[in-house]
C-alpha atoms as a PDB file:
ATOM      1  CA  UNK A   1      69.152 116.712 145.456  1.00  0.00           C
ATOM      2  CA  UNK A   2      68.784 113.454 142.697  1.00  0.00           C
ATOM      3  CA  UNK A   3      70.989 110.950 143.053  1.00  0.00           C
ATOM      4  CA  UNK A   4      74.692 111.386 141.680  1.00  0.00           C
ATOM      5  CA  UNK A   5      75.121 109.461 138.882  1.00  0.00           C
ATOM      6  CA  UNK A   6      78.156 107.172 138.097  1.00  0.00           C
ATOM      7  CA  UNK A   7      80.986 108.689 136.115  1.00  0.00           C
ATOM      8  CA  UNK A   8      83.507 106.434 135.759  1.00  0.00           C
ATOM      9  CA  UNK A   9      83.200 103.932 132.868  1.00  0.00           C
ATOM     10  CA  UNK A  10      82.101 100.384 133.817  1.00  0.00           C
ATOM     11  CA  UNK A  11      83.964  97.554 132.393  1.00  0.00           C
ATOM     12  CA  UNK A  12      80.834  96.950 130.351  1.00  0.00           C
ATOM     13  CA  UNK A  13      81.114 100.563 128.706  1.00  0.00           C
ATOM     14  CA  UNK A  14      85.226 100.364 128.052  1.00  0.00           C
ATOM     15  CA  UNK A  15      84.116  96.864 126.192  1.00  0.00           C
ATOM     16  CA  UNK A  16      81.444  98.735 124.134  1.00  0.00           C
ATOM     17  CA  UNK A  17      83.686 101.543 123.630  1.00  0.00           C
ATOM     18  CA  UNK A  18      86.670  98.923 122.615  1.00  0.00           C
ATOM     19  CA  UNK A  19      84.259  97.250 120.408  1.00  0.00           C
ATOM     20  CA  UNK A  20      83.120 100.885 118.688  1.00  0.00           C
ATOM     21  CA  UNK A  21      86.413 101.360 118.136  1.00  0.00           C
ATOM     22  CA  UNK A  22      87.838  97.952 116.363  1.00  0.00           C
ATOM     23  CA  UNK A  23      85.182  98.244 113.798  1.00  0.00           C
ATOM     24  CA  UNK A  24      87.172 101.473 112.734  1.00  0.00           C
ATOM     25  CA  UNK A  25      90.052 100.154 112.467  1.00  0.00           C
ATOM     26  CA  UNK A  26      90.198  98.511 108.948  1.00  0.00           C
ATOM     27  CA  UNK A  27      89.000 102.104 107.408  1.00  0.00           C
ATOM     28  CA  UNK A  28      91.019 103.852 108.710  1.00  0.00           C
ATOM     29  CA  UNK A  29      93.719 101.605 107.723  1.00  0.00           C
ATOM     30  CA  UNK A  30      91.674 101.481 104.106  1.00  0.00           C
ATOM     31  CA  UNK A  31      91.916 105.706 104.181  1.00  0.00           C
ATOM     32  CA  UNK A  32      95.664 105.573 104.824  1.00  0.00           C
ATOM     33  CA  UNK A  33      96.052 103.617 102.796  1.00  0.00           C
ATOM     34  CA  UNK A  34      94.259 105.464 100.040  1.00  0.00           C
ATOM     35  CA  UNK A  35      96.043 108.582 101.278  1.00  0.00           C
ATOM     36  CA  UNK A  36      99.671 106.729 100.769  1.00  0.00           C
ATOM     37  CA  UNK A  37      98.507 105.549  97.092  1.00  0.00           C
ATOM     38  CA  UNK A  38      97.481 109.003  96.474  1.00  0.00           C
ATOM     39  CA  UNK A  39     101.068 110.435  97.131  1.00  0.00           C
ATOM     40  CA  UNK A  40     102.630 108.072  95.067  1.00  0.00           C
ATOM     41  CA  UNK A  41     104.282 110.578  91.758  1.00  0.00           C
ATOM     42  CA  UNK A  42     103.856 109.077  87.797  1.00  0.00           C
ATOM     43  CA  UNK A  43     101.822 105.569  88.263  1.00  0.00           C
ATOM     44  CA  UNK A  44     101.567 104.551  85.349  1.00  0.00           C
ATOM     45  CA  UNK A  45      97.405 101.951  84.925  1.00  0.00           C
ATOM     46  CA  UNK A  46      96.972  99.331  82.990  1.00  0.00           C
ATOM     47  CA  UNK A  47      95.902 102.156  79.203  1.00  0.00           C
ATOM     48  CA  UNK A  48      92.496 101.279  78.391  1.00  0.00           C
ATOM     49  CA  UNK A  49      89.537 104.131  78.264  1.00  0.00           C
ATOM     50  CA  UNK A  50      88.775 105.295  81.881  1.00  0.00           C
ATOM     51  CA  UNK A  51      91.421 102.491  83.587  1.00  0.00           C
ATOM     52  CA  UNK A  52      91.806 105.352  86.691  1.00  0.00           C
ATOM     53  CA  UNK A  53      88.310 106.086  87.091  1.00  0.00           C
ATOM     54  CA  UNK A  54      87.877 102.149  87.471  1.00  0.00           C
ATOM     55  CA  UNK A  55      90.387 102.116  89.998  1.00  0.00           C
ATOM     56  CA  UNK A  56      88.827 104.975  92.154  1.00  0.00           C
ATOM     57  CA  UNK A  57      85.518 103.351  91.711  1.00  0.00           C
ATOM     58  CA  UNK A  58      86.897  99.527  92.932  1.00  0.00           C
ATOM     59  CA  UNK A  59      89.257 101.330  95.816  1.00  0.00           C
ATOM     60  CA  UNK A  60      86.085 103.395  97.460  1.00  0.00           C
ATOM     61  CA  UNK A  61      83.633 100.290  96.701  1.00  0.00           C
ATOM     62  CA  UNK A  62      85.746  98.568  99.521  1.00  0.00           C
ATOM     63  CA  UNK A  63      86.043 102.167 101.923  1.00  0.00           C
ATOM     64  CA  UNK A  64      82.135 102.522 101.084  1.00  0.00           C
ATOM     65  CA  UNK A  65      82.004  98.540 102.799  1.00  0.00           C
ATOM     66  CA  UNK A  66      84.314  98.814 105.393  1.00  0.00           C
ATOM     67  CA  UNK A  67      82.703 102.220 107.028  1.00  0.00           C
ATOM     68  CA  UNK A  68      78.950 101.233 106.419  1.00  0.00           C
ATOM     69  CA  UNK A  69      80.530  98.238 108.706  1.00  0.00           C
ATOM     70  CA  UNK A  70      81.671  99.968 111.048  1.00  0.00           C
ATOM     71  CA  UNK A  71      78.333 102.145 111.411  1.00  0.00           C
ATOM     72  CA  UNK A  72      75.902  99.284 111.369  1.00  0.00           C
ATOM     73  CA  UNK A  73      78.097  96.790 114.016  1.00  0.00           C
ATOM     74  CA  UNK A  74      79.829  99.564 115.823  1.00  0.00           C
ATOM     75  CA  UNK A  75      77.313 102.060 116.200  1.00  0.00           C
ATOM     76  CA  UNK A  76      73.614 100.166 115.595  1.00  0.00           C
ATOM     77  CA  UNK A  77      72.836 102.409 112.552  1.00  0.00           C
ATOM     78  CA  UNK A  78      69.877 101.304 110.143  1.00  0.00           C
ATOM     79  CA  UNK A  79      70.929 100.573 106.650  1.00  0.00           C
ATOM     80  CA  UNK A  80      69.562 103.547 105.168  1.00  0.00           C
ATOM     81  CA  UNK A  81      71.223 105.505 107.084  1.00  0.00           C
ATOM     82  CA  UNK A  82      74.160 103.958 107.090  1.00  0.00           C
ATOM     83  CA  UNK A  83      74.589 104.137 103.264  1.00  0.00           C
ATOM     84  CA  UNK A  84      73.455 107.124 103.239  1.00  0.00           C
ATOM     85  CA  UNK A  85      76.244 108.067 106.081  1.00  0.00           C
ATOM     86  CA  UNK A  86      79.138 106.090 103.957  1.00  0.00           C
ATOM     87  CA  UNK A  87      78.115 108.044 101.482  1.00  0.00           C
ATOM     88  CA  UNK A  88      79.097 111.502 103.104  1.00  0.00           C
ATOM     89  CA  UNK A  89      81.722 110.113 104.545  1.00  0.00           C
ATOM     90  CA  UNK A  90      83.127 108.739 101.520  1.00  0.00           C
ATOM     91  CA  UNK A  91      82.216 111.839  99.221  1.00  0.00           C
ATOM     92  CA  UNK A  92      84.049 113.985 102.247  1.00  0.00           C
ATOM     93  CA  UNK A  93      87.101 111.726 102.265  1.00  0.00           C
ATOM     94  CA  UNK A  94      86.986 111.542  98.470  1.00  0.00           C
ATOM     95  CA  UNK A  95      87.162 115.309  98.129  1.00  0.00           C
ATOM     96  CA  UNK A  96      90.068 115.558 100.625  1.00  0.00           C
ATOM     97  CA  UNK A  97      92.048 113.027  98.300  1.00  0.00           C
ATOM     98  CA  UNK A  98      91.646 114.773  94.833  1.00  0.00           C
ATOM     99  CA  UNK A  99      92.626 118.478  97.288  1.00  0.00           C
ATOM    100  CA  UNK A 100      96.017 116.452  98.286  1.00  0.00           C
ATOM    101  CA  UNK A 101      96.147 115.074  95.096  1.00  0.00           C
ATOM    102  CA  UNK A 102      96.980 118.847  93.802  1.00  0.00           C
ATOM    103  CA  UNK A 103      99.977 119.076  95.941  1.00  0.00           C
ATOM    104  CA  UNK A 104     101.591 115.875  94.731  1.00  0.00           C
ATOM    105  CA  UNK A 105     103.943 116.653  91.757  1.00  0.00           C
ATOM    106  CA  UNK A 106     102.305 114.220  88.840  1.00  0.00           C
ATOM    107  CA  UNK A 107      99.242 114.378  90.353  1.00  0.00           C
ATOM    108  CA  UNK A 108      95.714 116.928  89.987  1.00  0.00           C
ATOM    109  CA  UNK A 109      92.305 116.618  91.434  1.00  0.00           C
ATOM    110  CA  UNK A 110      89.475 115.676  88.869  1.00  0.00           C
ATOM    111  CA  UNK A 111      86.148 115.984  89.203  1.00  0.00           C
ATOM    112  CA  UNK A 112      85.457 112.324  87.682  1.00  0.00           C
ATOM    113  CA  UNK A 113      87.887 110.529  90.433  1.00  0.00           C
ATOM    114  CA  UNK A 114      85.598 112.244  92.990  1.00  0.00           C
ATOM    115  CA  UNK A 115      82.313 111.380  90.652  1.00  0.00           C
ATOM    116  CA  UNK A 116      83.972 107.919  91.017  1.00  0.00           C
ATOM    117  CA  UNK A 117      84.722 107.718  94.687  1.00  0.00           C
ATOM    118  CA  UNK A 118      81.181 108.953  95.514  1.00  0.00           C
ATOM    119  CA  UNK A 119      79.326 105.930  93.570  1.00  0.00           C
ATOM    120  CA  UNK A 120      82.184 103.666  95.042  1.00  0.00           C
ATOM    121  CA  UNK A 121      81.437 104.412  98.788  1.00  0.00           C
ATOM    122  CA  UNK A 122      77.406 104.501  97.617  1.00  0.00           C
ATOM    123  CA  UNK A 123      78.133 100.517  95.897  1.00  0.00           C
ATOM    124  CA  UNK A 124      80.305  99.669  98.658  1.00  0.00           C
ATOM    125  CA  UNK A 125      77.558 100.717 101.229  1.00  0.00           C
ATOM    126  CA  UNK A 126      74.744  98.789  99.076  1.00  0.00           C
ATOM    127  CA  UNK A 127      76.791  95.365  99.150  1.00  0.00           C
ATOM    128  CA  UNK A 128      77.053  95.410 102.906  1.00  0.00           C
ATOM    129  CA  UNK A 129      73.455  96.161 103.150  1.00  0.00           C
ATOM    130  CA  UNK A 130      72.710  93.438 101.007  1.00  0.00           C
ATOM    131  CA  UNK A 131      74.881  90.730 102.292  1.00  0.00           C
ATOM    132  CA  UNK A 132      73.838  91.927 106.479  1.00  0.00           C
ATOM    133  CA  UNK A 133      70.156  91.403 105.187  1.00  0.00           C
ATOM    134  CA  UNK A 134      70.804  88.354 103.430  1.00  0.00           C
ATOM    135  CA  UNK A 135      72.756  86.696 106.971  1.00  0.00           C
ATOM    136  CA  UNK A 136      69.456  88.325 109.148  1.00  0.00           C
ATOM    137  CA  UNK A 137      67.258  86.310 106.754  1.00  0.00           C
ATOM    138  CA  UNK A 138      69.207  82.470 107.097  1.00  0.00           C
END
């Protein structure tokens, strides 16, 4: 018989585990956040052409950050990858938002918030790429 392996968690692995975790923490919070702003009946943006789609575009630029974070410090994934990840994740979330969107009186799901929350996640996922490959470099 092989040796029997160790199977409870070292204080080394609850750490890592800890550390996983706290790099989700701020989208999550971003997501509820998102989630409680998407319940909210009759807000009333700032009228100019397209003010709404701006402001699904600037909300998922920071989810788009704040999850390709959490992939490339929490879990070690490249940066293609990881944008490519925020992405999904942030076209999946998106999605989710315009389907709750429909049951919130005042509210409907449009395909051009979702068109917007895609490229937000997919900008928000370039910037931390750029500025974690900009820190490597100095």
């Amino acid at each position: 018989m092989g040796a029997s392996k160790n199977v409870i968690p070292t204080e080394v692995g609850i750490q890592n585990i800890m550390k996983r975790i706290s790099y989700w923490l701020l989208p999550v919070f971003w997501a509820f956040a998102i989630f409680l702003m998407s319940s909210q009946q009759g807000v009333s943006l700032p009228s100019f052409p397209y003010s709404d789609k701006i402001a699904h575009l600037c909300v998922y630029i920071v989810f788009g950050y704040l999850v390709m974070r959490a992939l490339v410090k929490g879990h070690s994934v490249g940066t293609y990858n990881g944008v490519i990840l925020s992405l999904v994740i942030g076209t999946i979330y998106g999605f989710s938002d315009e389907v709750h969107q429909t049951f919130v009186p005042t509210r409907s799901a449009e395909f051009l918030d979702l068109f917007s929350d895609m490229v937000g996640s997919f900008i928000g996922a370039l910037i931390f790429g750029y500025v974690a490959n900009l820190s490597k470099k100095s």
